[in-house]
C-alpha atoms as a PDB file:
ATOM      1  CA  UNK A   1     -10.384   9.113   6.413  1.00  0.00           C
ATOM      2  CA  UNK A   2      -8.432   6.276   6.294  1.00  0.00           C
ATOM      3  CA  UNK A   3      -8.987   3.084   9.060  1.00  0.00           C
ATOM      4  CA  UNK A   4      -6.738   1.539  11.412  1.00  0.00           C
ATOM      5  CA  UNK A   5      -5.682  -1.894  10.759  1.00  0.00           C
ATOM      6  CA  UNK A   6      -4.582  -3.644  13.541  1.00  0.00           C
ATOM      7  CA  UNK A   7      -1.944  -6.399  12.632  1.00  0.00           C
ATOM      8  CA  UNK A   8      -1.357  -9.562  14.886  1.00  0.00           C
ATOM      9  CA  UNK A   9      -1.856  -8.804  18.563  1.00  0.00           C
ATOM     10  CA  UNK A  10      -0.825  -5.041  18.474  1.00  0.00           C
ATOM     11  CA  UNK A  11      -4.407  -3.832  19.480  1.00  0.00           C
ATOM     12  CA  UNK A  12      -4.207  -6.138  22.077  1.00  0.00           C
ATOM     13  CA  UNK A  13      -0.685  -4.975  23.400  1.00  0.00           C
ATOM     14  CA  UNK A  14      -1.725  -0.888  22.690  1.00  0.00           C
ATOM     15  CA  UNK A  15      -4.678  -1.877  25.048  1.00  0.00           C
ATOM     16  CA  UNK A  16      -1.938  -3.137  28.045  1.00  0.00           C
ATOM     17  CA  UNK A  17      -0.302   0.067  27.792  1.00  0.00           C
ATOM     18  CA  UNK A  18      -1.304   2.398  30.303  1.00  0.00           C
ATOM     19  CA  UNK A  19      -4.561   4.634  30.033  1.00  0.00           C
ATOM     20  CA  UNK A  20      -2.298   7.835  29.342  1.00  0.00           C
ATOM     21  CA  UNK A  21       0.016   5.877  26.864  1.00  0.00           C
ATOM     22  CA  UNK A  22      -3.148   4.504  25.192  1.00  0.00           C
ATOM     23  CA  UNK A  23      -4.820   7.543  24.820  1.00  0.00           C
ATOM     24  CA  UNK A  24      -1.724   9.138  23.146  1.00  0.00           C
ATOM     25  CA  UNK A  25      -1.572   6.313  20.629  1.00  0.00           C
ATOM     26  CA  UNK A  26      -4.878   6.968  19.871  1.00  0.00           C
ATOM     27  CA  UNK A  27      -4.846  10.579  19.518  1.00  0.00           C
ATOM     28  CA  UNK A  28      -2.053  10.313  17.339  1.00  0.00           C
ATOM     29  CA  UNK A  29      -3.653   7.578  15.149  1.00  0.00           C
ATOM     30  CA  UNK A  30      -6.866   9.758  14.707  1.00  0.00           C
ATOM     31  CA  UNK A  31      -3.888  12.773  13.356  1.00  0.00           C
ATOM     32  CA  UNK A  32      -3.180  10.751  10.779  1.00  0.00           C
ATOM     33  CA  UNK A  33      -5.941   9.498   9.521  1.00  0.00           C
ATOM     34  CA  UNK A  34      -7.163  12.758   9.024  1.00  0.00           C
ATOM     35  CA  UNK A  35      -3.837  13.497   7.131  1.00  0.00           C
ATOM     36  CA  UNK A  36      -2.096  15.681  10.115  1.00  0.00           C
ATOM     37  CA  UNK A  37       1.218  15.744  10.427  1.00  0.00           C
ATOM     38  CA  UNK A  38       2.971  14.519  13.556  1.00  0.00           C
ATOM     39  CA  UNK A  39       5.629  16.400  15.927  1.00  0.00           C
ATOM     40  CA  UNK A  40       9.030  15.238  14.998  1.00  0.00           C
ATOM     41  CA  UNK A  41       9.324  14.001  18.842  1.00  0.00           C
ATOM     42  CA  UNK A  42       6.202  11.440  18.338  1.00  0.00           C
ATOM     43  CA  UNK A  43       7.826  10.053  15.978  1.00  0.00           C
ATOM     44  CA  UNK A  44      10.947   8.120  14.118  1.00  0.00           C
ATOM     45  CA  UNK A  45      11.720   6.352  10.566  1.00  0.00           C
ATOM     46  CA  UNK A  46      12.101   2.782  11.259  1.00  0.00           C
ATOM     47  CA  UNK A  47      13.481   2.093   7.517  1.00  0.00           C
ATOM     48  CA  UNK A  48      14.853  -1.260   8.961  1.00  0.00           C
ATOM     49  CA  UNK A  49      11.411  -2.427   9.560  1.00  0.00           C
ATOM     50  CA  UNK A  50       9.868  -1.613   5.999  1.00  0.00           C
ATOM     51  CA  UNK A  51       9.949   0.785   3.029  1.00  0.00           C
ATOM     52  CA  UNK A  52       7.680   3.570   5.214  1.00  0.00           C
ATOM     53  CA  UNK A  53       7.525   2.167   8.599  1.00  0.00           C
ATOM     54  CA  UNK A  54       7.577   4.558  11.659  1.00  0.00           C
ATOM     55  CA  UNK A  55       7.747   4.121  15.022  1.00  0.00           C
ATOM     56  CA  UNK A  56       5.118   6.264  17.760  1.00  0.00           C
ATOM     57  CA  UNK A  57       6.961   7.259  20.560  1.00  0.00           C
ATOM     58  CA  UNK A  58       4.985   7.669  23.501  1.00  0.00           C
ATOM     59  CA  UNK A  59       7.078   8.586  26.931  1.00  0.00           C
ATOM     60  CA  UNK A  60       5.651   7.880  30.222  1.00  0.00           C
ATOM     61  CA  UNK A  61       7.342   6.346  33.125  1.00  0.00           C
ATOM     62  CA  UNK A  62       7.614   3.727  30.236  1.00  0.00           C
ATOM     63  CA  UNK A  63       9.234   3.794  26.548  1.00  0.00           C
ATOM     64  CA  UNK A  64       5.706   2.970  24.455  1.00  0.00           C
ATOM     65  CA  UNK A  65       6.617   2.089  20.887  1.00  0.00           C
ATOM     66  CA  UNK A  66       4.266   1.400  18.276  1.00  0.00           C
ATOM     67  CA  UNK A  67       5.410   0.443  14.990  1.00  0.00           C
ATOM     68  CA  UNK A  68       2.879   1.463  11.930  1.00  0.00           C
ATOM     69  CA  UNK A  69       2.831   1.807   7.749  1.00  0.00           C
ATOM     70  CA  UNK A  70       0.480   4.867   6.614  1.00  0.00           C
ATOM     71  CA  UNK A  71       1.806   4.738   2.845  1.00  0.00           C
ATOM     72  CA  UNK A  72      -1.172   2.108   1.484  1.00  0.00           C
ATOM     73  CA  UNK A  73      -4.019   4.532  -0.275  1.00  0.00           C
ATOM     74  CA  UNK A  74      -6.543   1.449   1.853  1.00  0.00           C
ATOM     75  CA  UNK A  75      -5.402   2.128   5.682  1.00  0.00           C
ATOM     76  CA  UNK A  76      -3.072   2.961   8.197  1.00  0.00           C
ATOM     77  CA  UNK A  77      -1.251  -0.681   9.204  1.00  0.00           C
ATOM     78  CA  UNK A  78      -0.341  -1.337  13.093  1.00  0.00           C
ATOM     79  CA  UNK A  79       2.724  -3.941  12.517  1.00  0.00           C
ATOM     80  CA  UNK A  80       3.391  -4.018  16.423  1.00  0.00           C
ATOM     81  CA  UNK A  81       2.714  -2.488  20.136  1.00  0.00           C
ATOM     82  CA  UNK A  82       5.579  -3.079  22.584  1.00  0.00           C
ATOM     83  CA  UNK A  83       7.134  -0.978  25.183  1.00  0.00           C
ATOM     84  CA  UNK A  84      10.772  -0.570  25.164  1.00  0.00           C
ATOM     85  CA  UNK A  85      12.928  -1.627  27.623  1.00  0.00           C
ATOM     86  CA  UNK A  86      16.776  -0.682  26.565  1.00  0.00           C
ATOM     87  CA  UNK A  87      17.753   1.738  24.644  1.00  0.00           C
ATOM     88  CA  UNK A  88      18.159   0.216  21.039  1.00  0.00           C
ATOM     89  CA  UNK A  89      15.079  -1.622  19.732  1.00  0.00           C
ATOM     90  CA  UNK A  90      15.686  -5.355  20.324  1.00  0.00           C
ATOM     91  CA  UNK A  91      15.870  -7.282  17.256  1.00  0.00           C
ATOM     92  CA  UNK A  92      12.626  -9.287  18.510  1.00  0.00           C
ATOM     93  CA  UNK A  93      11.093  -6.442  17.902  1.00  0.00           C
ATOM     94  CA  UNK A  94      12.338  -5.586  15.013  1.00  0.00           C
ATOM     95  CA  UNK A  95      11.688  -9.104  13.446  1.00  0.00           C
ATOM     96  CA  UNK A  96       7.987  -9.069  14.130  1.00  0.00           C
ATOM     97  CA  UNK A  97       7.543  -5.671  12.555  1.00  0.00           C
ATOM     98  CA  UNK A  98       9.553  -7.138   9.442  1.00  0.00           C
ATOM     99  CA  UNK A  99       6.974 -10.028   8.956  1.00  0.00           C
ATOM    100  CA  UNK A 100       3.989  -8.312   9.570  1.00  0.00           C
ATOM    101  CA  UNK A 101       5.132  -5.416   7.009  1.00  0.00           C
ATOM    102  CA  UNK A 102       6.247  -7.970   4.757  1.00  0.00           C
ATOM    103  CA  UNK A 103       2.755  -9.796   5.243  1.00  0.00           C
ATOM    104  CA  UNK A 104       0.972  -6.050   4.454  1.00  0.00           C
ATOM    105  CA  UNK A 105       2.814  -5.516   1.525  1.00  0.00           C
ATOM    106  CA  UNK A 106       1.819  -9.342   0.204  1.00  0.00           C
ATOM    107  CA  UNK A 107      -2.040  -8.157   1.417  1.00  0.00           C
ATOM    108  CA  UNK A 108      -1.766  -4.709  -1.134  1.00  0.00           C
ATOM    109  CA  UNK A 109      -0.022  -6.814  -3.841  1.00  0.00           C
ATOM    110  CA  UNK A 110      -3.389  -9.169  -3.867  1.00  0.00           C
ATOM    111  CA  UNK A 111      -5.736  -6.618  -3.336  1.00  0.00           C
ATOM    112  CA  UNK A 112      -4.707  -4.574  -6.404  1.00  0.00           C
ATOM    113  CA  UNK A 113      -5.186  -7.567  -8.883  1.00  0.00           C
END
């Protein structure tokens, strides 16, 4: 079973969500890691982000998104935890998930040497 990696402040921001929200995310998370496949509504390719970055979507009264990389053989990466409030992702967003993917991928490089 592969762990979750928590990148930045996501596990802090998946923990503001709300308890239903947060249990979802978590439910989810524990799918993968035992290699389940998701429903197609739970989740979307967020190619913009990264080479195999998707995004959790968890509806409440809120738009939860959580942005994550399962492709690494080590763990399942959690770029970023926001909740949505428009309907396109704002390029803040979108931004933070690029670093933090970019900063995973620079992580795997090293760790294979």
């Amino acid at each position: 079973m592969k762990p979750v990696i928590y990148c930045g402040n996501s596990a802090k921001e998946i923990n503001s969500f709300e308890t239903k929200a947060k249990q979802r995310v978590l439910r989810l998370f524990d799918m993968l890691r035992i290699g389940l496949e998701l429903h197609p509504n739970d989740f979307k390719y967020m190619g913009v982000v990264g080479e195999g970055v998707y995004e959790l979507r968890i509806r409440t009264v809120k738009q939860h998104r959580v942005f994550y990389v399962a492709k690494f053989d080590k763990a399942i990466y959690v770029l970023h935890a926001f909740i949505k409030k428009t309907q396109t992702t704002s390029q803040h967003d979108i931004e933070i998930g690029k670093q933090r993917y970019k900063a995973v991928v620079n992580y795997s490089r090293g760790a294979k040497k």
